[in-house]
Structures are given as C-alpha cells and as structure tokens.
N, C-alpha and C. Protein backbone atom coordinates (compact mmCIF):
# COMPACT_ATOMS: atom_id res chain seq x y z
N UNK A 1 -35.76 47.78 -7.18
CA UNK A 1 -35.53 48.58 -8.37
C UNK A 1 -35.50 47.66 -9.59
N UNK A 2 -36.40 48.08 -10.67
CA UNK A 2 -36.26 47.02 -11.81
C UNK A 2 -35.57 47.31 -12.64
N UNK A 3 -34.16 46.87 -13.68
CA UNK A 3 -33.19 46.81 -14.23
C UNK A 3 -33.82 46.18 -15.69
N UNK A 4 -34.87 46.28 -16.09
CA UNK A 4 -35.28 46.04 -17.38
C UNK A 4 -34.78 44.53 -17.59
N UNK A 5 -34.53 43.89 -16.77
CA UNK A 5 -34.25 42.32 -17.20
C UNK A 5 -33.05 42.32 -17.08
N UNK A 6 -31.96 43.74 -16.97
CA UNK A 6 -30.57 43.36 -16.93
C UNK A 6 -29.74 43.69 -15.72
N UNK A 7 -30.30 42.69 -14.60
CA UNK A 7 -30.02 42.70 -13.19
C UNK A 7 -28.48 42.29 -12.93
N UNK A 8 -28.49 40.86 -13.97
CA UNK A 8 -27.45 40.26 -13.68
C UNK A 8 -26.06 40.59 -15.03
N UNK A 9 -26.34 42.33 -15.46
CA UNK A 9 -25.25 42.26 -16.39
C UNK A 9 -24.26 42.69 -16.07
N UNK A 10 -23.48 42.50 -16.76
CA UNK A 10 -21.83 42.26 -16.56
C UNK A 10 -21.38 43.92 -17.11
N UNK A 11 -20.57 44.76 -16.32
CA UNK A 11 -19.89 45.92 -16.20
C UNK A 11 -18.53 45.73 -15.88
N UNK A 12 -17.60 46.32 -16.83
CA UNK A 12 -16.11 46.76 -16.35
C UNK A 12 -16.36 48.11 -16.19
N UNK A 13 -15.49 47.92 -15.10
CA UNK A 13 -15.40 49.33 -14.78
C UNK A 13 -13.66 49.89 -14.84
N UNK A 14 -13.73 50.89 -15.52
CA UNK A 14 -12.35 51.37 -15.72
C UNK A 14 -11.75 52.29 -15.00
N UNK A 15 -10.85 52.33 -14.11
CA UNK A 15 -10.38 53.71 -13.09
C UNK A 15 -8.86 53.55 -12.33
N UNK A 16 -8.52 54.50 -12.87
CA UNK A 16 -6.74 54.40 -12.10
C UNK A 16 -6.83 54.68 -10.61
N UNK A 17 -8.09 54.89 -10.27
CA UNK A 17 -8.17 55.41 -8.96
C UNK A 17 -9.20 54.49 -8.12
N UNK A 18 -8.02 53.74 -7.08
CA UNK A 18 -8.41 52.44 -6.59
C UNK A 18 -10.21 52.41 -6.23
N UNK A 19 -10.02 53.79 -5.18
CA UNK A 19 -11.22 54.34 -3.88
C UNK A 19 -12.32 54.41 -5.58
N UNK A 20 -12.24 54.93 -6.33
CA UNK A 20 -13.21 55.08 -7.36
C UNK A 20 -13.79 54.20 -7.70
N UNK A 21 -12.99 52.74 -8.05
CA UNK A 21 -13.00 51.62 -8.37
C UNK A 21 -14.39 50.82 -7.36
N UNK A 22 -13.36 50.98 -6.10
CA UNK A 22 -14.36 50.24 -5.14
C UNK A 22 -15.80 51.19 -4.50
N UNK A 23 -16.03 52.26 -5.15
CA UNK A 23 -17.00 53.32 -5.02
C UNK A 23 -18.44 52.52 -5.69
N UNK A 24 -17.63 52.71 -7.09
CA UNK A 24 -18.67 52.28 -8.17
C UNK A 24 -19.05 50.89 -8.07
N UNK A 25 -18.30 50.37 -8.00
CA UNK A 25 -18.65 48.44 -7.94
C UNK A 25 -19.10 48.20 -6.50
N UNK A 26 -19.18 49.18 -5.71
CA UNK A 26 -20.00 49.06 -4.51
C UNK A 26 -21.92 49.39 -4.71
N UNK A 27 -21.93 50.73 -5.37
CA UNK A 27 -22.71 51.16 -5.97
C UNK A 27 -24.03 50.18 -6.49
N UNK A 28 -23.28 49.68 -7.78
CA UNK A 28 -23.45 48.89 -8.61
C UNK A 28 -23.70 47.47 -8.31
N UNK A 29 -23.31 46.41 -7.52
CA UNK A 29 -23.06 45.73 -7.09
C UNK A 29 -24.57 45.89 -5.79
N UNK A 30 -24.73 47.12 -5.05
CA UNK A 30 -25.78 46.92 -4.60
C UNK A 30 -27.32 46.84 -5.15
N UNK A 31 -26.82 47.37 -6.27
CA UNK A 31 -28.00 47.50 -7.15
C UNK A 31 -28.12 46.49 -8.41
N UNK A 32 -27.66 44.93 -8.02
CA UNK A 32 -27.40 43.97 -8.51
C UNK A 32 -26.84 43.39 -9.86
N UNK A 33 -25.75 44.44 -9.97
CA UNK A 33 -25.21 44.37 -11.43
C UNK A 33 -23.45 43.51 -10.50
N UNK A 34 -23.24 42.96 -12.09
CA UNK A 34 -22.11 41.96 -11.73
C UNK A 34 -20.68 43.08 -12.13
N UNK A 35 -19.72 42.94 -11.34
CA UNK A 35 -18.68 44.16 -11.85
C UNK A 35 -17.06 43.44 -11.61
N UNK A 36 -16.45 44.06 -12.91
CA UNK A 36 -14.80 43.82 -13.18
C UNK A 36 -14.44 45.05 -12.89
N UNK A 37 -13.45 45.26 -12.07
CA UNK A 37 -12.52 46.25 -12.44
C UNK A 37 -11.20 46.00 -12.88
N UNK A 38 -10.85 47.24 -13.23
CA UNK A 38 -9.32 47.31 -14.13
C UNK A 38 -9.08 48.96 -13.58
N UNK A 39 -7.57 48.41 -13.38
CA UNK A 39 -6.64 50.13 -13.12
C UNK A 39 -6.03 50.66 -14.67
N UNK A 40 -6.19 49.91 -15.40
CA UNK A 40 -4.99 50.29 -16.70
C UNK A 40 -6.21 49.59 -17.94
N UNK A 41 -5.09 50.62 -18.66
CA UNK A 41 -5.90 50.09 -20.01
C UNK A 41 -5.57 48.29 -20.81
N UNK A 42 -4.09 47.94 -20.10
CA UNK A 42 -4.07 46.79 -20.10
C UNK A 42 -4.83 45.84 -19.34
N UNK A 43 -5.18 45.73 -18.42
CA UNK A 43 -6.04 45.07 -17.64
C UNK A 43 -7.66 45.30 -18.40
N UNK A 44 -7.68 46.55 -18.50
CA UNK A 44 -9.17 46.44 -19.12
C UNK A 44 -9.59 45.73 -20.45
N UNK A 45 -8.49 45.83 -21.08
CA UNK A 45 -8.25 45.36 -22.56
C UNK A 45 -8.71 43.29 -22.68
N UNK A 46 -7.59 43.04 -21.84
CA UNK A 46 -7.48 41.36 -21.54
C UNK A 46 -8.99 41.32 -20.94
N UNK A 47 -9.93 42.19 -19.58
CA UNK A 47 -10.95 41.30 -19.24
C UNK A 47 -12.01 41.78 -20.35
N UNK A 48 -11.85 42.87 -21.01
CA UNK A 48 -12.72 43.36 -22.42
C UNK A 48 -12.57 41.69 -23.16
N UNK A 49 -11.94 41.44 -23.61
CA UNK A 49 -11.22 40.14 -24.81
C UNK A 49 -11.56 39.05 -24.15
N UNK A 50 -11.27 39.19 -22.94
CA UNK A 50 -12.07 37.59 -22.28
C UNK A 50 -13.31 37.23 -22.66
N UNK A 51 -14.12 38.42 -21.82
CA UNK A 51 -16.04 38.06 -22.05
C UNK A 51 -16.36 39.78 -22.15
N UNK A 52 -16.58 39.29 -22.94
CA UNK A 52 -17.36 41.13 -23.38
C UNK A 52 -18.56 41.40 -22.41
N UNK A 53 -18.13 42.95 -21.92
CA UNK A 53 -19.40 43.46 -20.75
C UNK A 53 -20.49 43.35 -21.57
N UNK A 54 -21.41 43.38 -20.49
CA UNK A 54 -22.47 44.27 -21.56
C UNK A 54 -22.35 45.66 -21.46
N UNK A 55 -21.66 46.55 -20.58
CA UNK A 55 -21.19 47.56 -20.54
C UNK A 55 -19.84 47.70 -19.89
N UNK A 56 -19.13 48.98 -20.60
CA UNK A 56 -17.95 49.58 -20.01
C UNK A 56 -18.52 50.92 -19.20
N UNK A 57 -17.92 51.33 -18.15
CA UNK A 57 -17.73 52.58 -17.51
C UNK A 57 -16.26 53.16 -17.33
N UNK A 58 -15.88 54.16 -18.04
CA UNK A 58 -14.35 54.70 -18.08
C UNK A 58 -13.65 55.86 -17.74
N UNK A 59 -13.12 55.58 -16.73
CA UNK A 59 -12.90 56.99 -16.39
C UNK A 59 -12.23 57.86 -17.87
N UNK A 60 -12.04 59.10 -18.00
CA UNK A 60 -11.33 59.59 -19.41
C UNK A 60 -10.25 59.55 -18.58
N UNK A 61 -9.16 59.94 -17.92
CA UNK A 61 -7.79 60.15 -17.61
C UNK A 61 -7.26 58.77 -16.89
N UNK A 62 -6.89 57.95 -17.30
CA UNK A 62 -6.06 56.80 -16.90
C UNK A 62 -4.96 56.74 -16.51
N UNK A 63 -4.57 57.93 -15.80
CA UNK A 63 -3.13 58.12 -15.73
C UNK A 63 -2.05 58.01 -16.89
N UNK A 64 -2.50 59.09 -17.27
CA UNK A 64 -1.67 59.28 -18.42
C UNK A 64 -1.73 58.79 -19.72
N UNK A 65 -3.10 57.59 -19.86
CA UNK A 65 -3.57 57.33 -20.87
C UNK A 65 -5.07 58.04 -21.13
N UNK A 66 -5.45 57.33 -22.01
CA UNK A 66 -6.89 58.23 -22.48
C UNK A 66 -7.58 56.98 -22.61
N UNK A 67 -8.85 57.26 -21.57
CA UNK A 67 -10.34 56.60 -21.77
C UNK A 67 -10.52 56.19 -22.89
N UNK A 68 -10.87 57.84 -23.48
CA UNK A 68 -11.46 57.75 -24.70
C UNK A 68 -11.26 56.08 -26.06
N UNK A 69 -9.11 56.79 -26.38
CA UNK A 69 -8.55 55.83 -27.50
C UNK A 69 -9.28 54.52 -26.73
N UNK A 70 -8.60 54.22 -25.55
CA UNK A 70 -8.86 52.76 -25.37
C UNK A 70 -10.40 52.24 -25.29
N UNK A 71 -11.68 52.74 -25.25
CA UNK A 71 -12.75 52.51 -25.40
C UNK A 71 -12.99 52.08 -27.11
N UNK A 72 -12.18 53.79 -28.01
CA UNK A 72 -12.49 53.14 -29.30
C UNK A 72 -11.59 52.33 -29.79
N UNK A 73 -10.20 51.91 -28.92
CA UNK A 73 -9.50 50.78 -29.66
C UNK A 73 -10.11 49.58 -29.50
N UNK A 74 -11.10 49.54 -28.19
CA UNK A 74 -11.72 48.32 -27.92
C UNK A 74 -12.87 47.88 -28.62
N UNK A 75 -13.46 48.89 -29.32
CA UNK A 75 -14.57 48.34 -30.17
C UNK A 75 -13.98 48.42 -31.26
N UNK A 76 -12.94 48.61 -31.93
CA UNK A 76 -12.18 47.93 -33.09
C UNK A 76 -11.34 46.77 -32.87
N UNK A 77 -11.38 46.56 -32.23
CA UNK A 77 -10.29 45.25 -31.60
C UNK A 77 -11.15 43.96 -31.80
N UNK A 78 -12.72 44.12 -31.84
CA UNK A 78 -13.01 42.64 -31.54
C UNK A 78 -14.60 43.12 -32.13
N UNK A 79 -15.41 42.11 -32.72
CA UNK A 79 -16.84 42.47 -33.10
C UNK A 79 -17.47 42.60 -31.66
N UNK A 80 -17.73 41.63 -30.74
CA UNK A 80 -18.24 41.52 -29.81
C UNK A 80 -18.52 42.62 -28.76
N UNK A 81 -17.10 43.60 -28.83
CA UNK A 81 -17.29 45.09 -28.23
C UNK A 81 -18.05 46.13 -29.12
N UNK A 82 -18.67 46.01 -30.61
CA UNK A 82 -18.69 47.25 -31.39
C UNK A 82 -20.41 47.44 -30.41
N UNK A 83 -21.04 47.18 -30.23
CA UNK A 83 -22.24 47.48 -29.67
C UNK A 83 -22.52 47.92 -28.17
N UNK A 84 -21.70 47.23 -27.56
CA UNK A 84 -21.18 47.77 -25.58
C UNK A 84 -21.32 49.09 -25.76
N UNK A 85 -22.35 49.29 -24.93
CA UNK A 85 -22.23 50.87 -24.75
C UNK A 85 -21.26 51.19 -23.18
N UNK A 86 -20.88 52.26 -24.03
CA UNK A 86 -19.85 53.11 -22.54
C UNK A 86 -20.25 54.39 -22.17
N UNK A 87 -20.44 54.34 -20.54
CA UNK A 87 -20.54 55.40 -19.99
C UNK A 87 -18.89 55.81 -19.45
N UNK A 88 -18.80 57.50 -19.92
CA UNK A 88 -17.56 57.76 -19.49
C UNK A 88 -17.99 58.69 -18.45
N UNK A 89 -16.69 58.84 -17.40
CA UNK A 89 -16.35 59.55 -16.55
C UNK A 89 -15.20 60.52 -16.29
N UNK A 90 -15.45 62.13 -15.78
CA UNK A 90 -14.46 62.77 -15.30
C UNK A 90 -14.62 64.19 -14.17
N UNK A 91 -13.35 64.29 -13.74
CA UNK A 91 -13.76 65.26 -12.74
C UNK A 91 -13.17 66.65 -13.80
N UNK A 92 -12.84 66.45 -14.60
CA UNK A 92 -11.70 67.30 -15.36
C UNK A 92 -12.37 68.24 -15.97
N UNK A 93 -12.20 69.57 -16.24
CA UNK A 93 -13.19 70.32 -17.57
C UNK A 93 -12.56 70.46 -18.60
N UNK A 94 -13.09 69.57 -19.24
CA UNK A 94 -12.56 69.10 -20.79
C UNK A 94 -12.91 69.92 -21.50
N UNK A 95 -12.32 70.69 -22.80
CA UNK A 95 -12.87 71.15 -23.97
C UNK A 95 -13.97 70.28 -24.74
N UNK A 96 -14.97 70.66 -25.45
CA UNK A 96 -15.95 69.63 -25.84
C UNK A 96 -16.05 68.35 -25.48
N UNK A 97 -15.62 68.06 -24.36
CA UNK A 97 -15.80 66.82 -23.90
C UNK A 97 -17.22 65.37 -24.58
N UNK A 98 -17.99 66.16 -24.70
CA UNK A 98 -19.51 65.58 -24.36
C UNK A 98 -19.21 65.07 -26.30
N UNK A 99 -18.80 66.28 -27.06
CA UNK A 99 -18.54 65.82 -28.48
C UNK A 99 -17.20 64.59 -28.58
N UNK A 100 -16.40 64.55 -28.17
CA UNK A 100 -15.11 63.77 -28.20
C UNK A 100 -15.65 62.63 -27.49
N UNK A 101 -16.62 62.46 -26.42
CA UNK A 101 -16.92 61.10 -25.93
C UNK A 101 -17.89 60.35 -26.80
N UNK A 102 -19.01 61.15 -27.50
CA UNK A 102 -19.50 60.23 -28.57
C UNK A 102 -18.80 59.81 -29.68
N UNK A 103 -17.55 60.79 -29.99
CA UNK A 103 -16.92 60.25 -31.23
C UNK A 103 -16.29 58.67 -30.85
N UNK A 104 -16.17 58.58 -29.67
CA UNK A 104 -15.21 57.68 -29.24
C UNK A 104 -16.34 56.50 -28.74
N UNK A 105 -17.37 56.65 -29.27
CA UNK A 105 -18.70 55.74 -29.30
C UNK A 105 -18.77 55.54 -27.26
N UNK A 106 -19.02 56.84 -26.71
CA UNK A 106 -19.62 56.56 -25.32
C UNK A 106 -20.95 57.09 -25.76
N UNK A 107 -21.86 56.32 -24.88
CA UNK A 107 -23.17 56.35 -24.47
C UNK A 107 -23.41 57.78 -23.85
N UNK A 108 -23.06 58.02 -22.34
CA UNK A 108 -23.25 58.69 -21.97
C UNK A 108 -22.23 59.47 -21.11
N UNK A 109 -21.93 60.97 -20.53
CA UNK A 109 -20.53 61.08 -20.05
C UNK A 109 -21.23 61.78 -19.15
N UNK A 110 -20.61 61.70 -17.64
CA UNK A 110 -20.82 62.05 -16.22
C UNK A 110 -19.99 62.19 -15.30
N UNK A 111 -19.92 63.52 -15.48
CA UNK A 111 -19.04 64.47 -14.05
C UNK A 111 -18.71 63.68 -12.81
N UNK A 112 -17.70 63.64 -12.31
CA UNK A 112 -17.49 62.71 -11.08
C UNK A 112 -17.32 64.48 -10.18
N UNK A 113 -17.51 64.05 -8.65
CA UNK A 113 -17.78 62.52 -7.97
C UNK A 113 -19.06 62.67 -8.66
N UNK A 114 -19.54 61.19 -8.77
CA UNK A 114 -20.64 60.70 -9.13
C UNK A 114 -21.49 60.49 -8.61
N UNK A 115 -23.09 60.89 -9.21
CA UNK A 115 -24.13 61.15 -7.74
C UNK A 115 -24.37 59.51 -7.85
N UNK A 116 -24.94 58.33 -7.10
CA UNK A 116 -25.22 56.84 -7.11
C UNK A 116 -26.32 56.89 -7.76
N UNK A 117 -27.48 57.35 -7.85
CA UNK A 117 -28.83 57.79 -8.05
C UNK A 117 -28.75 57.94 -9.65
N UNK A 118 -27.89 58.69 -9.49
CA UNK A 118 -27.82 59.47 -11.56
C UNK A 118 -27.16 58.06 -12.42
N UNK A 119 -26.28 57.76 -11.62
CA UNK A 119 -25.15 56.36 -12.12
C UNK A 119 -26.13 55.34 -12.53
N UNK A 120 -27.01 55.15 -11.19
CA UNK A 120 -27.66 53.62 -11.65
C UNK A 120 -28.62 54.11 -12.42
N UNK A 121 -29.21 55.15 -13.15
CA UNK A 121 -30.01 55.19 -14.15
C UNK A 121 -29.38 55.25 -15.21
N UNK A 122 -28.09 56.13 -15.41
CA UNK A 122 -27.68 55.90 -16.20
C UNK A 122 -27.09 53.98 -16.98
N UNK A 123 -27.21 54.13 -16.28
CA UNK A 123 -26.84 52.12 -16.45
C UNK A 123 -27.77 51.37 -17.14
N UNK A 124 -29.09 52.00 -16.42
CA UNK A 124 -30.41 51.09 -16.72
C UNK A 124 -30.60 51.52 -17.83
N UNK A 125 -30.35 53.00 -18.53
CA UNK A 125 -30.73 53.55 -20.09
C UNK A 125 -29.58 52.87 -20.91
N UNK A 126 -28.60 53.02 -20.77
CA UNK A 126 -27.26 52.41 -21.51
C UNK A 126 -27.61 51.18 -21.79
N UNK A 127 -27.41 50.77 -20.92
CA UNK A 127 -27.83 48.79 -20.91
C UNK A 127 -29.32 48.65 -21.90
N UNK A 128 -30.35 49.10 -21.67
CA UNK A 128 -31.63 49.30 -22.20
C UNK A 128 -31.41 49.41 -23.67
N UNK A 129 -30.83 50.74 -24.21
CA UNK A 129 -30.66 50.80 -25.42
C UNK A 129 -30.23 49.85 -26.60
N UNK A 130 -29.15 49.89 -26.50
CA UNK A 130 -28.73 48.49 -27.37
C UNK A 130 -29.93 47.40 -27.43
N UNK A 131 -30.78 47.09 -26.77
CA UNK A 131 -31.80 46.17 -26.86
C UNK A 131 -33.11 46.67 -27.72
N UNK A 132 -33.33 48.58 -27.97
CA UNK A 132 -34.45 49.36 -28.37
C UNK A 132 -33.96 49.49 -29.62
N UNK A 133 -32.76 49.86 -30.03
CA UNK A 133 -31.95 50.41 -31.09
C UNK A 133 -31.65 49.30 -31.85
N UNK A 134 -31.24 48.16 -31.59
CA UNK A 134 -30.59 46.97 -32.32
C UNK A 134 -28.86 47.42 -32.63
N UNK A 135 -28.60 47.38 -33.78
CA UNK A 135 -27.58 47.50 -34.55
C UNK A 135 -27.90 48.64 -35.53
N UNK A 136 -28.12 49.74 -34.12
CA UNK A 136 -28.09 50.86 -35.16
C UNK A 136 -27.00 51.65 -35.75
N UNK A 137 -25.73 51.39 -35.39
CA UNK A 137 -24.53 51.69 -36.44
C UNK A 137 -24.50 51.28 -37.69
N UNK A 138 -25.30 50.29 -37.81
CA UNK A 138 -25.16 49.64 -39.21
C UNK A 138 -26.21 50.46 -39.85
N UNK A 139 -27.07 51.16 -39.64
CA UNK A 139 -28.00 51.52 -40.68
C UNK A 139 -28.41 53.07 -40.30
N UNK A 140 -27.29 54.13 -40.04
CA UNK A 140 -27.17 55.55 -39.51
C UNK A 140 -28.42 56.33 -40.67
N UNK A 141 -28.47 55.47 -42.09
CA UNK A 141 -29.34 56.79 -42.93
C UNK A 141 -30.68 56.39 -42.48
N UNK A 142 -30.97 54.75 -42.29
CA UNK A 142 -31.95 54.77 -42.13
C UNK A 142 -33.01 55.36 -40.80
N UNK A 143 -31.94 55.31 -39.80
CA UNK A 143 -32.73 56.10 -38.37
C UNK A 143 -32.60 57.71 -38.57
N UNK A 144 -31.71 58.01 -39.44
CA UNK A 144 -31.38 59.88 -40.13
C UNK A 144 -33.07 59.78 -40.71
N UNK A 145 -33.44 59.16 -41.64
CA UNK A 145 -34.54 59.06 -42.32
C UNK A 145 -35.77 59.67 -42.02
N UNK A 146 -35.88 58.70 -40.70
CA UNK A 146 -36.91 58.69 -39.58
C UNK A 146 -37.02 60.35 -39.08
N UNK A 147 -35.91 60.91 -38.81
CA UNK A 147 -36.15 62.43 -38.25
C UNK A 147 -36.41 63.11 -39.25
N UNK A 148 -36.37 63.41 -40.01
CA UNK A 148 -36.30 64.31 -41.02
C UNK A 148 -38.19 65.04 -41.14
C-alpha cells in the first residue's frame, strides 16, 4: 500500500479506552505508520510538546474531558501543532458534531467502531493534505477567491 511518502509518520493517538488504543496502533502500525498513545489529555499534551505528530487521532469523549478543547488547546499551545491535522473519533451521536470538529480544526471525523480500511485512508488524505494545501490557514481569502 503506498502512503504518499508518509510511511514512516508519526501519529498520536488519543483514547481513554485502552482496547481502542491498542486497536488503532495495531491497525496503523501494520500499515507502517509509527504510533504514540495517550489515555488523557495530559499525556497527550507532554508527547504533543515533545515532537509534534504529523498527525493526531482523538477520540471526542476522554472521559470526561473533551477531544475537541484539547486538540484546539494544542494547536494554540505551540506553532509546531497549528498545521497537524486531526482525525477525530466517536461512537456517540453528537449534535452537529461534523460542524464542532472542524471548528476545533479536525481534518476529518469517524464513527467508531472504526472500519481499518476507511481509517487507513483516511490517514493517507489527512497526512497528504497539509503537503497539497501548504499553510492554508494563513491565506483563507485567498483559497475563498479561487471558488467563487
């Protein structure tokens, strides 16, 4: 399977739920991506601040915390996270979910359980982007421009 050049990138994966944890980084891991996990938003925070992923995956319910804040506290916390794209995760039926995960700058959001198939593409587009797009936060009128 070709990974667009990003075979060997680096994923945290975020989940209060151990079996989830070792699901995905099994997943992932077979499909030659390198993986951190974290149960808490503290743990995710410190290996976020260590070496920045090239992606996050988050579950939204952290036991009692929220995916979401801690994804966007993490790309305010440090330059190095503002571009990491995040795929979020939940089994939950959220009210506008799909709107509240982009506000909170996720990439893409996916219903658990999670099919492996849908996951690792989703990975390969996430990861991909940031490389097609550049630093397109910095210049929102000019890609607005383009559609019009």
């Amino acid at each position: 399977m070709h990974h667009f050049g990003m075979s060997n990138a680096s994923i945290l994966l975020i989940d209060d739920e151990a079996e989830t944890l070792t699901d995905l980084a099994e997943i992932l891991s077979r499909n030659g991506f390198a993986c951190r996990c974290a149960k808490d938003a503290g743990t995710a925070r410190e290996l976020a601040l260590q070496s920045a992923p090239d992606l996050i995956i988050s579950d939204i319910n952290l036991g009692g915390q929220n995916g979401l804040e801690l994804c966007a506290s993490l790309k305010d916390a440090h330059m190095s996270l503002i571009d990491v794209p995040v795929i979020f995760l939940s089994a939950a039926q959220i009210p506008h979910i799909i709107r509240r995960a982009r506000e909170a700058g996720g990439t893409f959001y996916l219903r658990k359980p999670v099919d492996p198939d849908v996951l690792v593409e989703l990975v390969d587009k996430a990861l991909w982007m940031p490389h097609l797009l550049g630093h397109q936060v910095a210049r929102p009128r000019a890609l607005g421009a383009l559609n019009d």
